[in-house]
C-alpha atoms as a PDB file:
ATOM      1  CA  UNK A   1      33.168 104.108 128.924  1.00  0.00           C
ATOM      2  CA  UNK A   2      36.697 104.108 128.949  1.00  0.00           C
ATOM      3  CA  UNK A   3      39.559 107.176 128.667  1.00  0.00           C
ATOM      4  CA  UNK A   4      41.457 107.493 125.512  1.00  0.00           C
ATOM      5  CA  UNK A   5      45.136 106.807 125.733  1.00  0.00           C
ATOM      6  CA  UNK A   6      47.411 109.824 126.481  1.00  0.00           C
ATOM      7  CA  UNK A   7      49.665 110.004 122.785  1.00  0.00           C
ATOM      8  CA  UNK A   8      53.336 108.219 123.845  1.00  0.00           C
ATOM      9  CA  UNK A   9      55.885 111.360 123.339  1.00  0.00           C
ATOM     10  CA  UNK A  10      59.748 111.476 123.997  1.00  0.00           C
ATOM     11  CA  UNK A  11      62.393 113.010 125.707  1.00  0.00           C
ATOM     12  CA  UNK A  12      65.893 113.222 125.468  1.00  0.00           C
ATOM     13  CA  UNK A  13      69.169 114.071 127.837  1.00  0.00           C
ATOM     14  CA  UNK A  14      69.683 117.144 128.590  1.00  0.00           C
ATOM     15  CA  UNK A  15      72.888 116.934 127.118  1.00  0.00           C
ATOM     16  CA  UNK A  16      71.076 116.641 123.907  1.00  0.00           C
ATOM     17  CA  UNK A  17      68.998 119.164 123.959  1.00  0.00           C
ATOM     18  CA  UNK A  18      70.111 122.418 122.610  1.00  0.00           C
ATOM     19  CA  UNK A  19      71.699 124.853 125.209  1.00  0.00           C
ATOM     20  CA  UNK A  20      71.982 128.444 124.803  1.00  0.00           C
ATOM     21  CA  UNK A  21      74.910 128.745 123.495  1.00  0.00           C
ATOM     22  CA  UNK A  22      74.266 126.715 120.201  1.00  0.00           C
ATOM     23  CA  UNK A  23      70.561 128.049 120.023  1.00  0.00           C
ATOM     24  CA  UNK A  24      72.699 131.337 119.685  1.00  0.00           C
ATOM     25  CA  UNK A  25      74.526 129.912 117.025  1.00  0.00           C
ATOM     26  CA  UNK A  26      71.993 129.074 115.238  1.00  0.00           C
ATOM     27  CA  UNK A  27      70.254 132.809 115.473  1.00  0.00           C
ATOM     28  CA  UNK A  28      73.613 134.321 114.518  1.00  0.00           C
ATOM     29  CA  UNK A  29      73.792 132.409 111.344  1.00  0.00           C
ATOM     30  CA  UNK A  30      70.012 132.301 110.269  1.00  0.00           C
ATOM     31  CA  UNK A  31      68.858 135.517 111.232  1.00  0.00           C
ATOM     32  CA  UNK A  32      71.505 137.776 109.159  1.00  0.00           C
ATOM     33  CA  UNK A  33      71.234 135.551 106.150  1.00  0.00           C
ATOM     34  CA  UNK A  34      67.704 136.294 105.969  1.00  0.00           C
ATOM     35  CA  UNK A  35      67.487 139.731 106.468  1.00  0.00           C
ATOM     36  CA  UNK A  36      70.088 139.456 103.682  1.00  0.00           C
ATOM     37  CA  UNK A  37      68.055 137.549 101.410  1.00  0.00           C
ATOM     38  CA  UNK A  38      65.523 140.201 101.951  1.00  0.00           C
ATOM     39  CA  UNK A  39      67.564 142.745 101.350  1.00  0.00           C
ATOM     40  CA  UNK A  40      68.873 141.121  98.000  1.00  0.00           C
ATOM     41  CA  UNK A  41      64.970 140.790  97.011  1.00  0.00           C
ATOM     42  CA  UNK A  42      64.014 144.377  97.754  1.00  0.00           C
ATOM     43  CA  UNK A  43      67.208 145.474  95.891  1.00  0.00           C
ATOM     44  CA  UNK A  44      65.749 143.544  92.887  1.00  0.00           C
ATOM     45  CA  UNK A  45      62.384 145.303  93.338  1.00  0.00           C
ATOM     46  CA  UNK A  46      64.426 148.792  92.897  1.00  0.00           C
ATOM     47  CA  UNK A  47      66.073 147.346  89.921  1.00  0.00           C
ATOM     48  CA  UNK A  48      62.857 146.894  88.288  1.00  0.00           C
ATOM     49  CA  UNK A  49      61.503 149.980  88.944  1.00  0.00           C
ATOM     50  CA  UNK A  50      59.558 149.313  91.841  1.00  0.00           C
ATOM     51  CA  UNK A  51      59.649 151.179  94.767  1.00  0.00           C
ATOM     52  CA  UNK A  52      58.293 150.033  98.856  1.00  0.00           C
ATOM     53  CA  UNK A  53      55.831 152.957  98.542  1.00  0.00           C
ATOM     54  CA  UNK A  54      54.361 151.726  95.160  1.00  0.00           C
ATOM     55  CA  UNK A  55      53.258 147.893  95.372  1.00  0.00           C
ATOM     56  CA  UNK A  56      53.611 147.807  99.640  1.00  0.00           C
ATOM     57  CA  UNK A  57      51.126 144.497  99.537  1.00  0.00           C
ATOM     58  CA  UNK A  58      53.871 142.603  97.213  1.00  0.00           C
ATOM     59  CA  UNK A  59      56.771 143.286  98.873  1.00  0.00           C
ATOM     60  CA  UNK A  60      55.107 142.684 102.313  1.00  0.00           C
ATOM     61  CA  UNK A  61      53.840 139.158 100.508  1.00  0.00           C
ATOM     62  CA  UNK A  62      57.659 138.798  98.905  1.00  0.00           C
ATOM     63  CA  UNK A  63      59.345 139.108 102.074  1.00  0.00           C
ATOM     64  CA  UNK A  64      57.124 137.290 104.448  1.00  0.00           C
ATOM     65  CA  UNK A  65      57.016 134.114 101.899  1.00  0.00           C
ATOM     66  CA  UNK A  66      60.924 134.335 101.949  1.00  0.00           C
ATOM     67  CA  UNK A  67      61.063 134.381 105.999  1.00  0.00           C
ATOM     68  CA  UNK A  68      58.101 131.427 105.747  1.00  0.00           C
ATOM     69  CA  UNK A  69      60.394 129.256 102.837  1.00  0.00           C
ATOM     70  CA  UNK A  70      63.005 129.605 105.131  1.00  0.00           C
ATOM     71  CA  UNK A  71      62.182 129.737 108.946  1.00  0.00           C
ATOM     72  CA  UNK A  72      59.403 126.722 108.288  1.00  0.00           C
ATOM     73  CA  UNK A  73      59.911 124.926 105.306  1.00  0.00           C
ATOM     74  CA  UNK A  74      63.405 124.704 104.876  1.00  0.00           C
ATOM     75  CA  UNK A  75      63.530 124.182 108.536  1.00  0.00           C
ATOM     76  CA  UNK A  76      60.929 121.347 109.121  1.00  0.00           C
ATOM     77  CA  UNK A  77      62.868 119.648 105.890  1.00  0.00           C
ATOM     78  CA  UNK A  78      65.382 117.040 106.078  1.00  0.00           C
ATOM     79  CA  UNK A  79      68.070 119.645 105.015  1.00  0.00           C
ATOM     80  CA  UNK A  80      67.975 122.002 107.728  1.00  0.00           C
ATOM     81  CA  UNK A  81      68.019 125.871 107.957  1.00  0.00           C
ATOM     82  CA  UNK A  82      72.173 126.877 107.371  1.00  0.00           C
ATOM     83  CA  UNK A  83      71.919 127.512 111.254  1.00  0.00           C
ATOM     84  CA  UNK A  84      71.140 124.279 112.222  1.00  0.00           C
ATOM     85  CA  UNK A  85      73.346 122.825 110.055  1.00  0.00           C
ATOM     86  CA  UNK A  86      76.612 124.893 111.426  1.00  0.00           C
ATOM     87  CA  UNK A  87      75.478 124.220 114.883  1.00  0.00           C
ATOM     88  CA  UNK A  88      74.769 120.402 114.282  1.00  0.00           C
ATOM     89  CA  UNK A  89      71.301 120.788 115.490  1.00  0.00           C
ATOM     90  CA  UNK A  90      67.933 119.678 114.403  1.00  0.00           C
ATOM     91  CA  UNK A  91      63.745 120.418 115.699  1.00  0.00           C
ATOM     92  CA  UNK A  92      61.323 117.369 116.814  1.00  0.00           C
ATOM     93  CA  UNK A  93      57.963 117.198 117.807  1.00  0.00           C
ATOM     94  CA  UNK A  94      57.475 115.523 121.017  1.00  0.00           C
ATOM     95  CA  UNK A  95      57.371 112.168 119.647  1.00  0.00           C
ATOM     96  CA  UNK A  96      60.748 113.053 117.936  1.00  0.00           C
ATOM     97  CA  UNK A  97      59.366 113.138 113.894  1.00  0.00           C
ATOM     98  CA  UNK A  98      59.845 116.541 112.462  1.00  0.00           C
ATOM     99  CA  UNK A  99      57.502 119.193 113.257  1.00  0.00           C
ATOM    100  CA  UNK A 100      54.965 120.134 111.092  1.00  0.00           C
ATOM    101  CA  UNK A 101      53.870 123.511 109.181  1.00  0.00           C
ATOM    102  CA  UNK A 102      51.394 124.640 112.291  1.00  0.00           C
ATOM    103  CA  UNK A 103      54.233 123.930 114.874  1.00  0.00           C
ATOM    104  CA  UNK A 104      56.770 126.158 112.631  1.00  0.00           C
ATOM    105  CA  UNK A 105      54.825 128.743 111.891  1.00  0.00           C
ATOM    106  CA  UNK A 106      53.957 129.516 115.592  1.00  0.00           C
ATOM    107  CA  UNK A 107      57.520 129.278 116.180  1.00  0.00           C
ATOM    108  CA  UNK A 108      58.119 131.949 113.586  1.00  0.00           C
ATOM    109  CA  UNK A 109      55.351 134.080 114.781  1.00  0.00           C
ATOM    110  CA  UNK A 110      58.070 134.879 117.948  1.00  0.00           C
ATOM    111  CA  UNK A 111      60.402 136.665 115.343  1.00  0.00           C
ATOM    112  CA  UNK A 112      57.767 139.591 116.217  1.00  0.00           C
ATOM    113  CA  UNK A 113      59.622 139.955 119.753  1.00  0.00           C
ATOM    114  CA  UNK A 114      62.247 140.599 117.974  1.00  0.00           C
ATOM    115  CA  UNK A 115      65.642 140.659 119.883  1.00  0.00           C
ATOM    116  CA  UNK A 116      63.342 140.768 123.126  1.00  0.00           C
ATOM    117  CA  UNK A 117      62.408 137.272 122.359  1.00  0.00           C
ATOM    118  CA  UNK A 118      65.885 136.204 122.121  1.00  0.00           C
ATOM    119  CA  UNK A 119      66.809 137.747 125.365  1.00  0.00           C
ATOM    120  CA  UNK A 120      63.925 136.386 127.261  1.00  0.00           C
ATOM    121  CA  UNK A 121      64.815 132.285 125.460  1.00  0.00           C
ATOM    122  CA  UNK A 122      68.132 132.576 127.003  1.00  0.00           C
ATOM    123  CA  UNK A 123      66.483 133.160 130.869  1.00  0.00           C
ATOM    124  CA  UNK A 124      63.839 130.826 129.795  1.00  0.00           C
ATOM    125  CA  UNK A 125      66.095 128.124 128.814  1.00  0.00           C
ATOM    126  CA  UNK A 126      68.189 128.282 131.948  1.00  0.00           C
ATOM    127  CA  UNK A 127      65.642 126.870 133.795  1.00  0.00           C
ATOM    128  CA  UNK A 128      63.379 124.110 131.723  1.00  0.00           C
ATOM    129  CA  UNK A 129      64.422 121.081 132.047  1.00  0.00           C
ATOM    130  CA  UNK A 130      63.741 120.323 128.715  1.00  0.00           C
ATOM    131  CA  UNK A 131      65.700 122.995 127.363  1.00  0.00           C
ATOM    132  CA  UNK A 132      62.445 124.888 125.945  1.00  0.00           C
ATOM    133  CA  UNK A 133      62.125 128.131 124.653  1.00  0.00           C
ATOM    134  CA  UNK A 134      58.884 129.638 125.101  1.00  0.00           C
ATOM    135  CA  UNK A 135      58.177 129.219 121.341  1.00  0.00           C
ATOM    136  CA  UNK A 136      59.141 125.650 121.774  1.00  0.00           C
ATOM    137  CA  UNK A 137      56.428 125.312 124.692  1.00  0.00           C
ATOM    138  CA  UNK A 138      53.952 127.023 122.539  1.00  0.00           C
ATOM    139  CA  UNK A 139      54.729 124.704 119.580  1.00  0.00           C
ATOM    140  CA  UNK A 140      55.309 121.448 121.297  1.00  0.00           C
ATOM    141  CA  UNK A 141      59.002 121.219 119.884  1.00  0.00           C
ATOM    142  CA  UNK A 142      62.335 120.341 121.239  1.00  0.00           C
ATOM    143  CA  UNK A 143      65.706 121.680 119.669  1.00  0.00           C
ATOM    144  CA  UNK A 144      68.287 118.903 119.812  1.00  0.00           C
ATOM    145  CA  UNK A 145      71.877 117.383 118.893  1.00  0.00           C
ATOM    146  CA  UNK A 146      71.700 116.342 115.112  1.00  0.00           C
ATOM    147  CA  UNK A 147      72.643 113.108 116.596  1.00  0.00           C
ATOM    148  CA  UNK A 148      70.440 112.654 119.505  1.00  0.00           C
ATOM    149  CA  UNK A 149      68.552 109.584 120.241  1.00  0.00           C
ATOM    150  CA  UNK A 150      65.366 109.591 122.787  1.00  0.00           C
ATOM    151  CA  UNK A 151      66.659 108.556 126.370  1.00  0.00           C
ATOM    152  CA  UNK A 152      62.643 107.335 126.753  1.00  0.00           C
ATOM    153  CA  UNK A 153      59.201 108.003 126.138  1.00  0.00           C
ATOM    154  CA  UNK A 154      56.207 108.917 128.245  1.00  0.00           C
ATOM    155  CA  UNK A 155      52.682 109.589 127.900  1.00  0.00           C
ATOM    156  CA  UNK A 156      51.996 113.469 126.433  1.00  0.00           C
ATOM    157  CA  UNK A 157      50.140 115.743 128.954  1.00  0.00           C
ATOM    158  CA  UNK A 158      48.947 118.896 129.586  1.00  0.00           C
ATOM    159  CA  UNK A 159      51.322 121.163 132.399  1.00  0.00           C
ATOM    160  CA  UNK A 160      49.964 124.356 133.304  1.00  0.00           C
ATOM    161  CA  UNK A 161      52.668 127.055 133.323  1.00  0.00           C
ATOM    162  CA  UNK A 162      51.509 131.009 135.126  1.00  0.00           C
ATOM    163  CA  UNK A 163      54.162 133.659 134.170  1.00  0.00           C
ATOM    164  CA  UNK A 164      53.322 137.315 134.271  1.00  0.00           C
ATOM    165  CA  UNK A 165      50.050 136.071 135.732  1.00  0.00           C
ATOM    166  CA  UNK A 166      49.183 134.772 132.783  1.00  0.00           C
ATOM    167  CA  UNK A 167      48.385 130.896 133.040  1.00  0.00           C
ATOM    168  CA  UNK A 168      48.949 128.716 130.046  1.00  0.00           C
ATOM    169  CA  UNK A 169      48.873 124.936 129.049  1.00  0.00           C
ATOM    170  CA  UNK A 170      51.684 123.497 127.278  1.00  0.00           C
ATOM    171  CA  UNK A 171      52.102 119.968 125.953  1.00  0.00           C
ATOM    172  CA  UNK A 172      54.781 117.850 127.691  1.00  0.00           C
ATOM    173  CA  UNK A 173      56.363 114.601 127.716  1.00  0.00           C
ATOM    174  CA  UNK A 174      56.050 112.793 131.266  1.00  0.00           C
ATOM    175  CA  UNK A 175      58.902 110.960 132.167  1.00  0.00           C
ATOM    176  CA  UNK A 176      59.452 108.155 133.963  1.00  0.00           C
ATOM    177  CA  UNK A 177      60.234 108.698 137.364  1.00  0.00           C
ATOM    178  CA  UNK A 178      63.634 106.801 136.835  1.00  0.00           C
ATOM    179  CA  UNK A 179      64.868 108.539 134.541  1.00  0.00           C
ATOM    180  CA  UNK A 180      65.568 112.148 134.920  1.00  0.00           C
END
């Protein structure tokens, strides 16, 4: 009986990769435009008539298929978020394809941190080589140049990662031991 092949992934420079900096960026434009937009909606809802307190199920359903449209679906398309586009930035899976709905939506899942999560991607990133923020990690994405092209490709493994004594297993990319 032989092992299955390990799925090829790739990786790219860290110059490519998105640093802090521009992942910032991108928050500072995305972020405010949706709240925004959901403010816009709910100000619609009064203008009807309708009130938070009197249909809370569809607004809750309004507002969380606005952040989906736009954090997932707009994202994982070929046009971008408006944050992504300012900052010249794009998401991959690891084999460098767009990410799909799962991947997104765990990445979205974060917003719950709120600015915590923000805070704590900006330590996190300091230090990954790969220029992951946790939700990247958890979803298996990278956030990189518009223009970036893979530097290689390695098998895709499991890494075991304990922080807050909590031990998890993230999928990663193993590179070649040439290139760094």
């Amino acid at each position: 009986m032989s092992t299955p092949e390990a799925p090829i992934g790739v990786y790219f420079t860290r110059e490519d990769y998105a640093g802090v900096w521009r992942r910032l960026l991108i928050d500072a434009v995305d972020f405010p435009l949706v709240v925004a937009l959901s403010a816009v909606l709910l100000a619609g809802f009064a203008a009807v008539g309708l009130r938070p307190g009197d249909s809370p199920r569809l607004l809750l359903l309004v507002l969380a298929s606005v952040w989906f449209g736009y954090f997932v679906l707009l994202k994982g398309s070929h046009y971008r978020t408006l944050g992504y586009v300012v900052a010249r930035a794009r998401i991959v899976n690891l084999k460098g394809d767009r990410p799909g709905f799962g991947s997104l939506t765990l990445r979205l899942i974060f917003v719950i941190g709120g600015p915590f999560n923000a805070l704590f991607d900006v330590f996190w990133l300091t230090g990954d080589v790969d220029r992951q923020a946790l939700r990247d990690k958890f979803a298996s994405t990278y956030v990189v140049r518009k223009d970036a092209l893979p530097a290689g490709s390695g098998p895709i493994r499991f890494r075991t990662c304990t922080f807050w004594g909590m031990t998890f297993l993230f999928k990663e990319v193993t590179r070649s031991s040439r290139v760094a």
